[in-house]
Protein backbone atom coordinates (compact mmCIF):
# COMPACT_ATOMS: atom_id res chain seq x y z
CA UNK A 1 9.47 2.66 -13.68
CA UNK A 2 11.90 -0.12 -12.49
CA UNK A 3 10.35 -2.27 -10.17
CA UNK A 4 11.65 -1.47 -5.86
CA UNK A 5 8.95 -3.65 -3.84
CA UNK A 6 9.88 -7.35 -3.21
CA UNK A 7 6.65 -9.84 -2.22
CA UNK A 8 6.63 -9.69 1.07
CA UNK A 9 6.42 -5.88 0.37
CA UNK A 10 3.52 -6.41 -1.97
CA UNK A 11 1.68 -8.90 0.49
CA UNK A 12 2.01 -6.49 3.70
CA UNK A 13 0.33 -3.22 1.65
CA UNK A 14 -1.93 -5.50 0.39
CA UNK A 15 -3.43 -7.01 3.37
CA UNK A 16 -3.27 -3.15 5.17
CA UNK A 17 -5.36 -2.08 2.29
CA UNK A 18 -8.03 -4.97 2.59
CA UNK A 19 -8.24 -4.27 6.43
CA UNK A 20 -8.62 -0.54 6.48
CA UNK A 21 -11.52 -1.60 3.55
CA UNK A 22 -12.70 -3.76 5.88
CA UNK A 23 -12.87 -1.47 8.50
CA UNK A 24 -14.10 1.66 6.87
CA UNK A 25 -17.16 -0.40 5.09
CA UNK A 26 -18.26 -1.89 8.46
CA UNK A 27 -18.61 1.44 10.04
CA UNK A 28 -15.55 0.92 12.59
CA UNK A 29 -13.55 3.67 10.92
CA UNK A 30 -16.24 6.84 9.63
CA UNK A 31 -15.52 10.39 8.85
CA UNK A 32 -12.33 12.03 7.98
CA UNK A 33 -10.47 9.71 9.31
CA UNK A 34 -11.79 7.23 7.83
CA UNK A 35 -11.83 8.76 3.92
CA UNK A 36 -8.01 9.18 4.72
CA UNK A 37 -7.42 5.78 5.39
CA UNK A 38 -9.05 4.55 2.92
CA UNK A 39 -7.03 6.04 0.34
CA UNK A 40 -4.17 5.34 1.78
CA UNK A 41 -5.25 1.63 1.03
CA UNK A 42 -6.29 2.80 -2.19
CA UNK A 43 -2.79 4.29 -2.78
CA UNK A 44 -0.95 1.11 -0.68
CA UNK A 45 -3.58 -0.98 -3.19
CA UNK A 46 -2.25 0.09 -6.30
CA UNK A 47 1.38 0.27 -5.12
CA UNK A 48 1.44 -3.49 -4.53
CA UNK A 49 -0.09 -3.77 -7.91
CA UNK A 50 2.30 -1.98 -9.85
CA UNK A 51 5.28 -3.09 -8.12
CA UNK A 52 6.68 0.47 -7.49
CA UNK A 53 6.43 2.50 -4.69
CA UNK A 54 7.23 6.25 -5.31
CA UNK A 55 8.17 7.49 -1.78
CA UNK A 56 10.89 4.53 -2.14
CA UNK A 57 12.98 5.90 -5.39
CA UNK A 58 14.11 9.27 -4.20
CA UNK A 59 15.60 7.25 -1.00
CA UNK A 60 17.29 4.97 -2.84
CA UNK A 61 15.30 2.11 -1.11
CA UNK A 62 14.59 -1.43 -3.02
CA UNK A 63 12.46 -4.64 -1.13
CA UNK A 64 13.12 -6.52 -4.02
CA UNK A 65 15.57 -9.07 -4.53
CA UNK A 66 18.15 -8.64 -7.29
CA UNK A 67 19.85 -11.61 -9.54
């Protein structure tokens, strides 16, 4: 997998993720909803980590800068 999220990328999933997390454990977001959500941040979680975004390669789309 070569890598098409840039930082900024990363940071934004990443702070969705913790919010939603946030959120869901506080009781704010509950039911279906809320189990949706928070694997979306699950899924937006592990994107960040791994630097590649799935939905982004058949689009041809890349946040990250080249050299």
């Amino acid at each position: 997998m070569k890598k098409n999220m840039g930082p900024t990328d990363k940071i934004i999933r990443s702070f969705i993720a913790v919010v939603i997390a946030v959120l869901y454990f506080t009781g704010t977001i509950s039911g279906t909803l809320g189990l949706i959500l928070l694997i979306l941040g699950g899924v937006f979680l592990a994107t960040s980590f791994i630097s590649f975004c799935p939905l982004y390669a058949p689009f041809g789309i890349s946040t990250c800068k080249t050299k």
